[in-house]
C-alpha atoms as a PDB file:
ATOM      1  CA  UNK A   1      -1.827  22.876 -52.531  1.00  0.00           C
ATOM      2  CA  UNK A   2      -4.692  20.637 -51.302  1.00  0.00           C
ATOM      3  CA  UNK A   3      -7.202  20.929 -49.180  1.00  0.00           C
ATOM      4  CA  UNK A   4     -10.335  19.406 -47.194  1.00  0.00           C
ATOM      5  CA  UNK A   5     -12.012  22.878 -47.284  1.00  0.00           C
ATOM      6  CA  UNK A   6     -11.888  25.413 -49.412  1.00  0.00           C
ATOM      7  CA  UNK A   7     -10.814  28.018 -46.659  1.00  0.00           C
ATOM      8  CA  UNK A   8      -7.780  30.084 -47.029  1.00  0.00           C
ATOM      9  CA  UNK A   9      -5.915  31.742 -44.627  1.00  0.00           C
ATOM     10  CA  UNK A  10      -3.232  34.420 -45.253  1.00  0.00           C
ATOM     11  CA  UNK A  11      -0.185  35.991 -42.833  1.00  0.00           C
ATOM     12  CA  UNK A  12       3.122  37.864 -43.527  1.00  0.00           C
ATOM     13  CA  UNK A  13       5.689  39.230 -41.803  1.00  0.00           C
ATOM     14  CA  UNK A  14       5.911  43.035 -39.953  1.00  0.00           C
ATOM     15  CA  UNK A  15       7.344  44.864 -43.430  1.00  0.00           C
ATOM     16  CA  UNK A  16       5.113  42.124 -45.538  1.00  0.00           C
ATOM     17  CA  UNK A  17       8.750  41.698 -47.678  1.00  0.00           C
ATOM     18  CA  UNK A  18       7.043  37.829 -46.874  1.00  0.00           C
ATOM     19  CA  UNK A  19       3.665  36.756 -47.047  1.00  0.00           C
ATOM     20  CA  UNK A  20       1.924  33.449 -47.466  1.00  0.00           C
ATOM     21  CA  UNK A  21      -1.487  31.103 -47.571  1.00  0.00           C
ATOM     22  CA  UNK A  22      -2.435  28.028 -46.062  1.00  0.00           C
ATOM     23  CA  UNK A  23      -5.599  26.350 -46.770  1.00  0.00           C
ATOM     24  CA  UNK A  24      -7.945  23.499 -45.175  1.00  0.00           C
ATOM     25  CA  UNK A  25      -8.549  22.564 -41.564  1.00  0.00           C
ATOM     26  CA  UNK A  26      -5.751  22.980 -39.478  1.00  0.00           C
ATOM     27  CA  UNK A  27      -4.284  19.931 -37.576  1.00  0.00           C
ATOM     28  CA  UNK A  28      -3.504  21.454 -34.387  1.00  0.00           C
ATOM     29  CA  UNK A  29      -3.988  25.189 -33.026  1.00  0.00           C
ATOM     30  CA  UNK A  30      -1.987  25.629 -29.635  1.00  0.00           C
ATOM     31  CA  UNK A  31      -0.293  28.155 -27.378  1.00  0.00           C
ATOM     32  CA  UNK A  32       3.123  26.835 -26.919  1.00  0.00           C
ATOM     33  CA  UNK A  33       5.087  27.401 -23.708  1.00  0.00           C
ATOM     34  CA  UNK A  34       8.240  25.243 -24.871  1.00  0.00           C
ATOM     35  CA  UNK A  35      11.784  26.961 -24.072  1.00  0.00           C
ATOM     36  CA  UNK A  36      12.477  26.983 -27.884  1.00  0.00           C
ATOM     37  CA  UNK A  37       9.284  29.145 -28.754  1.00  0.00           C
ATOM     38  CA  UNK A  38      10.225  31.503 -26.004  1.00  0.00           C
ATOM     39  CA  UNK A  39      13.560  32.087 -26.969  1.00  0.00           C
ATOM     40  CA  UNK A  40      12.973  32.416 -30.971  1.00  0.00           C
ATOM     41  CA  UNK A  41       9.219  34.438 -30.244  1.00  0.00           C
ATOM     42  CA  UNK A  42      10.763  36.324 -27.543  1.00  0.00           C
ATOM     43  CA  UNK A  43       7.335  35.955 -25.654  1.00  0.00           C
ATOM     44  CA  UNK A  44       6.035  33.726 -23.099  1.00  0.00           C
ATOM     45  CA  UNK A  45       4.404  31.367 -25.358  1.00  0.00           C
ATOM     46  CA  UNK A  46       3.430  31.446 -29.004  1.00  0.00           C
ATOM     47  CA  UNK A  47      -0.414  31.067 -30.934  1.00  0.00           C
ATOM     48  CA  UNK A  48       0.565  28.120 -33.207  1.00  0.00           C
ATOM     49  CA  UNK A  49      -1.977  27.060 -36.351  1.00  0.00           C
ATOM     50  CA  UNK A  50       0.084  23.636 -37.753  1.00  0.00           C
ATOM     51  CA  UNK A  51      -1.050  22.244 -41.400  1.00  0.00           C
ATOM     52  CA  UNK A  52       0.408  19.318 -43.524  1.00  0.00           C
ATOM     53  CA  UNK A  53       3.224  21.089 -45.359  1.00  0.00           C
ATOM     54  CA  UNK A  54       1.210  19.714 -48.938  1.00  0.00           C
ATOM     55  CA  UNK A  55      -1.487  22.528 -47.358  1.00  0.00           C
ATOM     56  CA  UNK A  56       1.120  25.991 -47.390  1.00  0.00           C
ATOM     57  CA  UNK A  57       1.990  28.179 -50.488  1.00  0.00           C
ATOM     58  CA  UNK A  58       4.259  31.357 -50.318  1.00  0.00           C
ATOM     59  CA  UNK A  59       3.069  34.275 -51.991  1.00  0.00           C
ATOM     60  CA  UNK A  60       5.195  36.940 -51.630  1.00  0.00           C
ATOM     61  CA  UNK A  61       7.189  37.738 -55.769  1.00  0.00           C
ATOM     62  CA  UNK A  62       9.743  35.418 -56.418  1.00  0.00           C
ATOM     63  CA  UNK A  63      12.552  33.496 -55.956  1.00  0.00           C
ATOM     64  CA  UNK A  64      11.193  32.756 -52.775  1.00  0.00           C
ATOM     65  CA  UNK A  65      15.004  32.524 -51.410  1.00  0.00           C
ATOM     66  CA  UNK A  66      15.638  36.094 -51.628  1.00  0.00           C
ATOM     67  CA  UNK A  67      13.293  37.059 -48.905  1.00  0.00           C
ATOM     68  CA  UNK A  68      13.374  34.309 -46.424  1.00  0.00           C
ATOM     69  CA  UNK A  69      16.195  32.945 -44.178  1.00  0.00           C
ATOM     70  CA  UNK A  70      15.820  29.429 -43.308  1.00  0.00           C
ATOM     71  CA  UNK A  71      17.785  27.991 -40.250  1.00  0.00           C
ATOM     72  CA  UNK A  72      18.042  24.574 -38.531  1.00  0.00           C
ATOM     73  CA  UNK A  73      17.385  24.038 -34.846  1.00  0.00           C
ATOM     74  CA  UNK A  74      20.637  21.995 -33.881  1.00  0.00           C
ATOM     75  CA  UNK A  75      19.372  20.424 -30.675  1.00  0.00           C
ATOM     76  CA  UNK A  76      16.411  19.366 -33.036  1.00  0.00           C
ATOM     77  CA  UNK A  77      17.658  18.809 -36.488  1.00  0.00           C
ATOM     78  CA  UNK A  78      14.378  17.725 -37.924  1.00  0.00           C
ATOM     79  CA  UNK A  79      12.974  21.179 -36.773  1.00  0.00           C
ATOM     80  CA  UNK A  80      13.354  24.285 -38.822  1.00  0.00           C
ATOM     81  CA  UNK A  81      12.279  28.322 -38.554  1.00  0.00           C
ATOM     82  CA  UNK A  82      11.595  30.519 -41.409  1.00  0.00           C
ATOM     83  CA  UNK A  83      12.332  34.166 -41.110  1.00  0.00           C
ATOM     84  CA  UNK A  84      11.829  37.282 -43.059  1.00  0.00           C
ATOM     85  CA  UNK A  85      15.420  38.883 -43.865  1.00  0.00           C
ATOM     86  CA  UNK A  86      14.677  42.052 -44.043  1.00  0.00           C
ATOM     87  CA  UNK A  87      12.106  42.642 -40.689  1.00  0.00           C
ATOM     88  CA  UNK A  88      13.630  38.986 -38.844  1.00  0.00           C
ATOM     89  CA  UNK A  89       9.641  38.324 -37.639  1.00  0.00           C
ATOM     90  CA  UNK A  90       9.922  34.480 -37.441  1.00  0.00           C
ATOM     91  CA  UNK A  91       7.028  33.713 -39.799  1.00  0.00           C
ATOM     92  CA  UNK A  92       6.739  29.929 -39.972  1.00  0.00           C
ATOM     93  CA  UNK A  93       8.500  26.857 -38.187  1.00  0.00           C
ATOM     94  CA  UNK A  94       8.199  23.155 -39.928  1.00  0.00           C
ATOM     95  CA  UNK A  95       9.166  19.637 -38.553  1.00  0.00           C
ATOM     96  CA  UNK A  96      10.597  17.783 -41.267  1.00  0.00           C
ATOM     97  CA  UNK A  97       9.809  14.523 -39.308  1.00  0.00           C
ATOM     98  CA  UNK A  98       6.008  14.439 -39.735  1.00  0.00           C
ATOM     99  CA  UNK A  99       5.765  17.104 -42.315  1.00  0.00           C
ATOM    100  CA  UNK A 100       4.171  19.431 -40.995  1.00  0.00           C
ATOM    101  CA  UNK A 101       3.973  23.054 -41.237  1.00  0.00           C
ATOM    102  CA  UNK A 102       3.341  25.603 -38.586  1.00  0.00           C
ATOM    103  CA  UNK A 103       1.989  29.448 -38.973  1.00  0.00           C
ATOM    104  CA  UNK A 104       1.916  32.131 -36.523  1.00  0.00           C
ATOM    105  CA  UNK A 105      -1.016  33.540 -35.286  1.00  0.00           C
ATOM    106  CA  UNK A 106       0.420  37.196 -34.547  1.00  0.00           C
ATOM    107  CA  UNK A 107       1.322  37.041 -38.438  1.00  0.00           C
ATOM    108  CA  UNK A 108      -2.254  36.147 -40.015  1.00  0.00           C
ATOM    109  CA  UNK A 109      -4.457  38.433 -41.651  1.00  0.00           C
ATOM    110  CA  UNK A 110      -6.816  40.956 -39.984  1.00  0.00           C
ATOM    111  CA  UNK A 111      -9.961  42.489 -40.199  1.00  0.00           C
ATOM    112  CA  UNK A 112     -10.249  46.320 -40.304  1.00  0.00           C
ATOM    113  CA  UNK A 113     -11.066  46.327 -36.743  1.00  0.00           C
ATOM    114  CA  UNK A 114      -7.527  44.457 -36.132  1.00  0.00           C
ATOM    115  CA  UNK A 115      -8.726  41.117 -35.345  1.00  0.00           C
ATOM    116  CA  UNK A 116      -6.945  37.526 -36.601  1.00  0.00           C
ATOM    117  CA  UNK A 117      -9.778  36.711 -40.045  1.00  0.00           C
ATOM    118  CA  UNK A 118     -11.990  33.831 -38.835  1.00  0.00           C
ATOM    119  CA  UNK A 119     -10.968  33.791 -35.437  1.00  0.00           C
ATOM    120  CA  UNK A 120     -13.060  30.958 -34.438  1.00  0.00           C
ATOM    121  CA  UNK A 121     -11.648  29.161 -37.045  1.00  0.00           C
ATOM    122  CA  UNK A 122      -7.861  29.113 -35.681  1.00  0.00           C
ATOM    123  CA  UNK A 123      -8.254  30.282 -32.240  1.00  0.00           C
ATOM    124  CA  UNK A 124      -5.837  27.680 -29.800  1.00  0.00           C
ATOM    125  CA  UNK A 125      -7.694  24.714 -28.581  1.00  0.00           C
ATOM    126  CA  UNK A 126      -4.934  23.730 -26.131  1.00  0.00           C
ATOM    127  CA  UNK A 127      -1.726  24.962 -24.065  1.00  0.00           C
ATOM    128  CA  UNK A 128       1.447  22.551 -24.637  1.00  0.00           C
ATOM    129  CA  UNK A 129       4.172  22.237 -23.167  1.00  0.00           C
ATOM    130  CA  UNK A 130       2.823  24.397 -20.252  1.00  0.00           C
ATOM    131  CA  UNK A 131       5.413  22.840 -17.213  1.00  0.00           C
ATOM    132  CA  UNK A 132       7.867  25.256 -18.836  1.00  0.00           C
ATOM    133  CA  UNK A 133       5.277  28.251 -18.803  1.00  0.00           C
ATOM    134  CA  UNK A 134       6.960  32.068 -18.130  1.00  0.00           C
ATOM    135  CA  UNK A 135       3.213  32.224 -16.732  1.00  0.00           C
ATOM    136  CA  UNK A 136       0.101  30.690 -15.316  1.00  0.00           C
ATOM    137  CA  UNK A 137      -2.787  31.474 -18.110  1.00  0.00           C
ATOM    138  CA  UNK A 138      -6.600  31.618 -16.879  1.00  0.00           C
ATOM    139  CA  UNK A 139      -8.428  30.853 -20.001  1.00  0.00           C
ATOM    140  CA  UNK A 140     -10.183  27.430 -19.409  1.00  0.00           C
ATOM    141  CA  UNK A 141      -8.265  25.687 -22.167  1.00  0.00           C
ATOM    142  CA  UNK A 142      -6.496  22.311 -21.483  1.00  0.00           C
ATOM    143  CA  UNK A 143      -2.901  22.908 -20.547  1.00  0.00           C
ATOM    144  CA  UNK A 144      -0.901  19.844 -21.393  1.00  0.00           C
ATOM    145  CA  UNK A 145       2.665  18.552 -20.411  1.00  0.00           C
ATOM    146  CA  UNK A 146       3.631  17.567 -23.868  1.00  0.00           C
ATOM    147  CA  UNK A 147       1.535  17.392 -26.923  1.00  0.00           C
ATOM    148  CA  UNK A 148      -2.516  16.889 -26.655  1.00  0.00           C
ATOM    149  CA  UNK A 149      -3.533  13.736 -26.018  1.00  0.00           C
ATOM    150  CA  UNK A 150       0.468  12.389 -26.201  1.00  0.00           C
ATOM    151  CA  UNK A 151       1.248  13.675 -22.806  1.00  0.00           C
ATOM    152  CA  UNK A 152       0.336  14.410 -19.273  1.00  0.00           C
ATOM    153  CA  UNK A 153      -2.824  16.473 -18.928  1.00  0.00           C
ATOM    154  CA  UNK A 154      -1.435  18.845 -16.565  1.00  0.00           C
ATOM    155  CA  UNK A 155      -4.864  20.916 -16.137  1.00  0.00           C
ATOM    156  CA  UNK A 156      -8.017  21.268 -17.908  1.00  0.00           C
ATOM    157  CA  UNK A 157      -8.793  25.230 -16.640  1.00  0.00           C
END
């Protein structure tokens, strides 16, 4: 695993059967409104912390295989989702075609007071694919049509 920084950042799933570590700056960190996150999160949108895949370790015990169930998203074939098989908390998606790696931030490590470790660190910059929102969100980030930057800038409050 490389890494820019020398930050580390931890998660698992709801029984912790699955647990792993990213490290480094992380390339994007969204709220996602896309149809696809809604349906898999079952939520209205998901936190989303993406890293080069070269950047993510598991660390839950060995094989790997025995705790994780990974499935292809057919309408997407270059996307996948990573799930724990014994809770089913979705704990990581990846795109293939850019190599990248996304974590979840409802499964990253918390303080003793319940809050995400370095917060300010991971917290989501941007809403995408907000035109397919479940609801309007009043936090002052940029909400986006597509991707930041790559898309329509639907509103920036």
């Amino acid at each position: 695993m490389t890494s820019e920084s020398s930050e580390t950042y931890r998660g698992f799933c709801h029984c912790k059967a699955v647990s792993w570590a990213v490290s480094g700056k992380p390339l994007r960190r969204v709220f996602c409104h896309c149809t696809l996150c809604q349906r898999l999160h079952g939520a209205p949108f998901v936190h989303a912390i993406q890293y080069p895949n070269s950047q993510f370790r598991w660390t839950h015990a060995g094989p790997h295989e025995d705790h994780i169930e990974r499935f292809n998203i057919p309408e997407k074939p270059w996307k996948y989702r990573v799930r724990c098989k014994k809770c089913g908390v979705m704990v990581v998606g990846e795109n293939t075609k850019i190599d990248v790696l996304g974590v979840f931030g409802g499964g990253m490590e918390r303080d003793g007071d319940g809050n995400v470790k370095d917060w300010d660190k991971v917290k989501a910059t941007d809403h995408i694919f907000y035109d397919t929102r479940l609801m309007d969100v009043h936090d002052g980030l940029p909400k986006w049509e597509g991707y930041p930057e790559q898309s329509k800038l639907l509103s920036s409050t």
